[in-house]
N, C-alpha and C. Protein backbone atom coordinates (compact mmCIF):
# COMPACT_ATOMS: atom_id res chain seq x y z
N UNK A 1 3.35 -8.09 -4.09
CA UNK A 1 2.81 -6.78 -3.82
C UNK A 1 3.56 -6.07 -2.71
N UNK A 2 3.84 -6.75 -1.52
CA UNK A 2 4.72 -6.10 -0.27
C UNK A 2 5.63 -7.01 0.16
N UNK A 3 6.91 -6.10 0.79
CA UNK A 3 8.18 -6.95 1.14
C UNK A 3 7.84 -7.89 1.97
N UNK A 4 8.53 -8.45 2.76
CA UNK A 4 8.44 -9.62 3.86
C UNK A 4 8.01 -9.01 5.52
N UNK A 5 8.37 -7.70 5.35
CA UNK A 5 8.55 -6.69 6.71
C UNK A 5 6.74 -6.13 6.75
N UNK A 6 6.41 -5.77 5.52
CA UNK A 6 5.49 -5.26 5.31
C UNK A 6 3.69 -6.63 5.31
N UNK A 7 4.20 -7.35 5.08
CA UNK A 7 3.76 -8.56 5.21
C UNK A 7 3.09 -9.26 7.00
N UNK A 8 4.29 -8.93 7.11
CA UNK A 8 4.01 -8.98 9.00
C UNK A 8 2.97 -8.21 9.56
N UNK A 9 3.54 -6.58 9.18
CA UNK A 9 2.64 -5.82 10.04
C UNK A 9 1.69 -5.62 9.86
N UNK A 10 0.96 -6.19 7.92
CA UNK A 10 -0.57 -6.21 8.14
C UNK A 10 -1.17 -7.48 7.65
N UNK A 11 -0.55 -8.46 8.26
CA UNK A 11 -0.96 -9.79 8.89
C UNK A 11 -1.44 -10.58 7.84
N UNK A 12 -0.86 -10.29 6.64
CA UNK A 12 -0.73 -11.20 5.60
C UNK A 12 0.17 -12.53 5.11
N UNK A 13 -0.11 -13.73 5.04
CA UNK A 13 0.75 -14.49 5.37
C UNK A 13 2.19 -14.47 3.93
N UNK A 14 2.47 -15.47 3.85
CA UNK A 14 3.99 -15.92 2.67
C UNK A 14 3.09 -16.40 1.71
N UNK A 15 2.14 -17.09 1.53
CA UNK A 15 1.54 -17.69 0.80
C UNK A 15 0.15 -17.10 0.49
N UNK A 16 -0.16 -16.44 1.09
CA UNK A 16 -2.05 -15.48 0.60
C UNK A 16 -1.71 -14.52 -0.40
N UNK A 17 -2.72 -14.52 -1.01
CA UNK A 17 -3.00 -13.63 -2.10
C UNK A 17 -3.95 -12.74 -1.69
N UNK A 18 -3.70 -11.30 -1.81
CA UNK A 18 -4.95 -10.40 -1.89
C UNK A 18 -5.32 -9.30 -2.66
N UNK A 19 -6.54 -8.92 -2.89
CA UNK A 19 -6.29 -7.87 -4.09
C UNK A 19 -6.51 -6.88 -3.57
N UNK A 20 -5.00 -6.07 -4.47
CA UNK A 20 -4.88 -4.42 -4.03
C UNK A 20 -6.13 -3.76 -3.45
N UNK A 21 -7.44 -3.95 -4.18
CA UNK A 21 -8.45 -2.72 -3.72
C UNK A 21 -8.76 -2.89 -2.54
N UNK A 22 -9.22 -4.57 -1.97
CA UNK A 22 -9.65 -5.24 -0.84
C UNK A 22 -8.47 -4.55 0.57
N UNK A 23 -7.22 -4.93 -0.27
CA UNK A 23 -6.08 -4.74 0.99
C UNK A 23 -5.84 -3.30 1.16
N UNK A 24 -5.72 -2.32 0.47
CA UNK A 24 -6.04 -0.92 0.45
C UNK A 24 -7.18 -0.25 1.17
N UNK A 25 -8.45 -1.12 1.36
CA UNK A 25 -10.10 -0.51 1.62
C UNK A 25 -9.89 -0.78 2.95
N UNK A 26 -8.93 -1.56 3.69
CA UNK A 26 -9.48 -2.68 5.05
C UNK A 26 -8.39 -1.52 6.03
N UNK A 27 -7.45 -0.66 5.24
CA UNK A 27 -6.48 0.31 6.08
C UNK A 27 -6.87 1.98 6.47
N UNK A 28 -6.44 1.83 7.59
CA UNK A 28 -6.73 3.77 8.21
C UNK A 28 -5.49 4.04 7.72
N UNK A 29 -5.74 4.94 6.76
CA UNK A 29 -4.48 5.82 6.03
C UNK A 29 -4.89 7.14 6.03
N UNK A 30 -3.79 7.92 6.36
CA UNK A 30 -3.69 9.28 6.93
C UNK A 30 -2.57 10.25 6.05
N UNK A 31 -3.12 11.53 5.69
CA UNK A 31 -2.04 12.48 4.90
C UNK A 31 -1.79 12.59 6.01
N UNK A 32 -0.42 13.54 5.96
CA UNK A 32 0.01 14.43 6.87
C UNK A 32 -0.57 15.63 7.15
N UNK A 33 -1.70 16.01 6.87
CA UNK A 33 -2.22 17.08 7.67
C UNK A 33 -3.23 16.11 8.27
N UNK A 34 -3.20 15.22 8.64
CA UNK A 34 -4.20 14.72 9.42
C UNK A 34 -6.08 13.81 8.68
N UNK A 35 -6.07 14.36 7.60
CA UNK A 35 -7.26 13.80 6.73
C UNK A 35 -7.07 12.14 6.13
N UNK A 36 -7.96 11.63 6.46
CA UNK A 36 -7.95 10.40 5.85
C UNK A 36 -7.63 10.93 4.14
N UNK A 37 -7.05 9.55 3.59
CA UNK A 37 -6.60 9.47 2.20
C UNK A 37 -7.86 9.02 1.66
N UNK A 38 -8.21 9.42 0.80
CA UNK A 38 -9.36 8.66 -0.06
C UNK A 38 -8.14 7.26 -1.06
N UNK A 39 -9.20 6.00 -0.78
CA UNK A 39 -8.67 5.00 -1.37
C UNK A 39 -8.36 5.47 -2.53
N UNK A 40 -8.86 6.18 -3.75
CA UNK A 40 -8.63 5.70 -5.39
C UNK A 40 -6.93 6.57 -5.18
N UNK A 41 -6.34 7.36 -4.22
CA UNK A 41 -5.27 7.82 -4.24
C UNK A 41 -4.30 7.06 -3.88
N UNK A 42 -4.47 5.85 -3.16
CA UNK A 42 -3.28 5.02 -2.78
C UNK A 42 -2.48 4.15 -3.82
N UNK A 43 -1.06 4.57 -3.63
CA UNK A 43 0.12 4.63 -4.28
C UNK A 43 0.20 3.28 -5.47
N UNK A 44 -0.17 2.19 -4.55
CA UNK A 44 -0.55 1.11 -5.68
C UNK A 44 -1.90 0.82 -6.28
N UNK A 45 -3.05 1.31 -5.95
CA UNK A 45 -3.56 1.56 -7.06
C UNK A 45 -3.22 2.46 -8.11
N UNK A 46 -2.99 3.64 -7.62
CA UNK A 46 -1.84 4.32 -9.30
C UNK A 46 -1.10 3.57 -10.02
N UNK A 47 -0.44 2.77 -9.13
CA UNK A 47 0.62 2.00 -10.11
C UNK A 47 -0.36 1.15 -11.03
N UNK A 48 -1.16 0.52 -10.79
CA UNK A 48 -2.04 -0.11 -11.17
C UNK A 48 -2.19 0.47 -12.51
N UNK A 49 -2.74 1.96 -12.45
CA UNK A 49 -3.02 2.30 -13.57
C UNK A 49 -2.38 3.28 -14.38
N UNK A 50 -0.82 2.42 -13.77
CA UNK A 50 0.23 3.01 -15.28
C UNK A 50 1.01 4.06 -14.43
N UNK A 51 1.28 4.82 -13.16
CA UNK A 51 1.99 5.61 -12.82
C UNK A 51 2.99 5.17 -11.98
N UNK A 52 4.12 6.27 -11.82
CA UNK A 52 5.29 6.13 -11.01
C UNK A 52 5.02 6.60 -9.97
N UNK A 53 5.09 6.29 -8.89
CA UNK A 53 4.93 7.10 -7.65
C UNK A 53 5.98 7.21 -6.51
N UNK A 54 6.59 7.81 -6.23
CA UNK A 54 7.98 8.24 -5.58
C UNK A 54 7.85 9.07 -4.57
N UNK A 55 7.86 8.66 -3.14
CA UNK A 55 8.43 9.85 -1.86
C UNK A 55 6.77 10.14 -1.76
N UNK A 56 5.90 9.42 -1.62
CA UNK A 56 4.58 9.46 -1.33
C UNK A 56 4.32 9.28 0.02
N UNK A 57 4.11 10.52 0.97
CA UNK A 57 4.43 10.27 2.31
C UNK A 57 2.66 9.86 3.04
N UNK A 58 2.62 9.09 4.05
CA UNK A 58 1.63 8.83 4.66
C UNK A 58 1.81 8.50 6.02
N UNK A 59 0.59 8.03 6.58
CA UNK A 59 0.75 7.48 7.99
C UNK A 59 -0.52 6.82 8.03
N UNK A 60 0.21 5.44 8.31
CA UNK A 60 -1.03 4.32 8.01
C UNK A 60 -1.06 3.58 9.83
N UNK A 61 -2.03 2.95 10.22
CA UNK A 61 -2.56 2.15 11.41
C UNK A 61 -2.25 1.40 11.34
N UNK A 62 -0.87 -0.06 12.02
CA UNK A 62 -0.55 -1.27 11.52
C UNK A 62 -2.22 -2.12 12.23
N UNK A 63 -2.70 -2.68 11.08
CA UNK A 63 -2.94 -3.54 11.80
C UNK A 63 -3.03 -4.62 13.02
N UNK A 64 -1.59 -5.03 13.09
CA UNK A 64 -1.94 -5.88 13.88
C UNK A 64 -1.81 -5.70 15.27
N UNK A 65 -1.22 -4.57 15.17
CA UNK A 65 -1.02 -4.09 16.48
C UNK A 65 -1.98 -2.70 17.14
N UNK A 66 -2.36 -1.96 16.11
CA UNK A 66 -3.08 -0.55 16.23
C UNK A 66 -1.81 0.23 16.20
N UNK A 67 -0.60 0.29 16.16
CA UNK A 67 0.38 1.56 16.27
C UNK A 67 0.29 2.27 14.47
N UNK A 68 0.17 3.64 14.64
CA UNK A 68 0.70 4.29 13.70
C UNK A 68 2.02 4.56 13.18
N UNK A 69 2.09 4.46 12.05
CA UNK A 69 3.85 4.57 11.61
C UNK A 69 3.68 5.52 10.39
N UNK A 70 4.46 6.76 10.20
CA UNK A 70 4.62 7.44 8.88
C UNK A 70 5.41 6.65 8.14
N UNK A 71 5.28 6.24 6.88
CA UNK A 71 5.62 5.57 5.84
C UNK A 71 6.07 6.98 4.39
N UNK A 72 7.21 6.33 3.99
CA UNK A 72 7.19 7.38 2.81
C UNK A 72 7.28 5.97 1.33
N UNK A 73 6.82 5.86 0.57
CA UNK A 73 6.56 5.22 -0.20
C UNK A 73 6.75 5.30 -1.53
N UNK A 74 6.99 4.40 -2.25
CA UNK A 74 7.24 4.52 -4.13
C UNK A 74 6.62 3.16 -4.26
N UNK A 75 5.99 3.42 -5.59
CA UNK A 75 5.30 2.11 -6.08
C UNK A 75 5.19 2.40 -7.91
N UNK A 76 5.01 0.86 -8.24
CA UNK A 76 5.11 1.17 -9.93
C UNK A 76 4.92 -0.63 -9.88
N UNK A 77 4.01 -0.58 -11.18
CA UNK A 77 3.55 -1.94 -11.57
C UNK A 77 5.20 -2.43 -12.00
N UNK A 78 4.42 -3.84 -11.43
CA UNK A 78 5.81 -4.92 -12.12
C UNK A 78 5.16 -5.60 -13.75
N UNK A 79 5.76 -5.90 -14.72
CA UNK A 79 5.11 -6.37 -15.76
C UNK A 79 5.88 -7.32 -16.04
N UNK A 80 5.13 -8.52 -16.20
CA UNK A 80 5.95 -9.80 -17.33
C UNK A 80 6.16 -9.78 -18.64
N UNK A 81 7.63 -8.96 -18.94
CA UNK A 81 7.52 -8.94 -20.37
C UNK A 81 7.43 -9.91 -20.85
N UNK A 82 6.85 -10.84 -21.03
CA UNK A 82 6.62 -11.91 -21.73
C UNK A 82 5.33 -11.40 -22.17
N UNK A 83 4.30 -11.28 -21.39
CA UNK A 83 3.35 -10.20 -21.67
C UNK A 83 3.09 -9.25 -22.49
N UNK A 84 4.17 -8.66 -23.15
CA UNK A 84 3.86 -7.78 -23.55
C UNK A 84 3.69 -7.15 -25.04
């Protein structure tokens, strides 16, 4: 679900599993005018349900530290074509 960098800063280990909605619900995410994001808009739940999402700008609270960071973001389900 997130790189190795991204992993760190919201204190998820190499080996845990968590699900998108849970790990999405537990974050202060911020548009750029300042309004909280409503969860069903975050980038991987879309992907979730079938969209591309590209240059999706935000500003999220790291966890583990409390610092804010603007993030610009793209997300899109991975699929096992074997699956398919």
């Amino acid at each position: 679900m997130v790189n190795p960098s991204d992993r760190r800063d919201f204190g998820i280990g190499d080996d845990e599993e968590t699900k998108v909605e849970t790990f999405v619900s537990n974050l202060d995410i911020y548009l750029p005018d300042d309004s909280l994001r409503p969860i069903e808009e975050s980038p991987a739940l879309r992907a979730l349900r079938g969209e591309i999402v590209t240059g999706y700008e935000h500003i999220v609270r790291i966890p583990v530290n409390g610092e804010l960071r603007h993030r610009q973001i793209n997300s899109s389900s991975v699929r096992d074509p074997k699956a398919i």
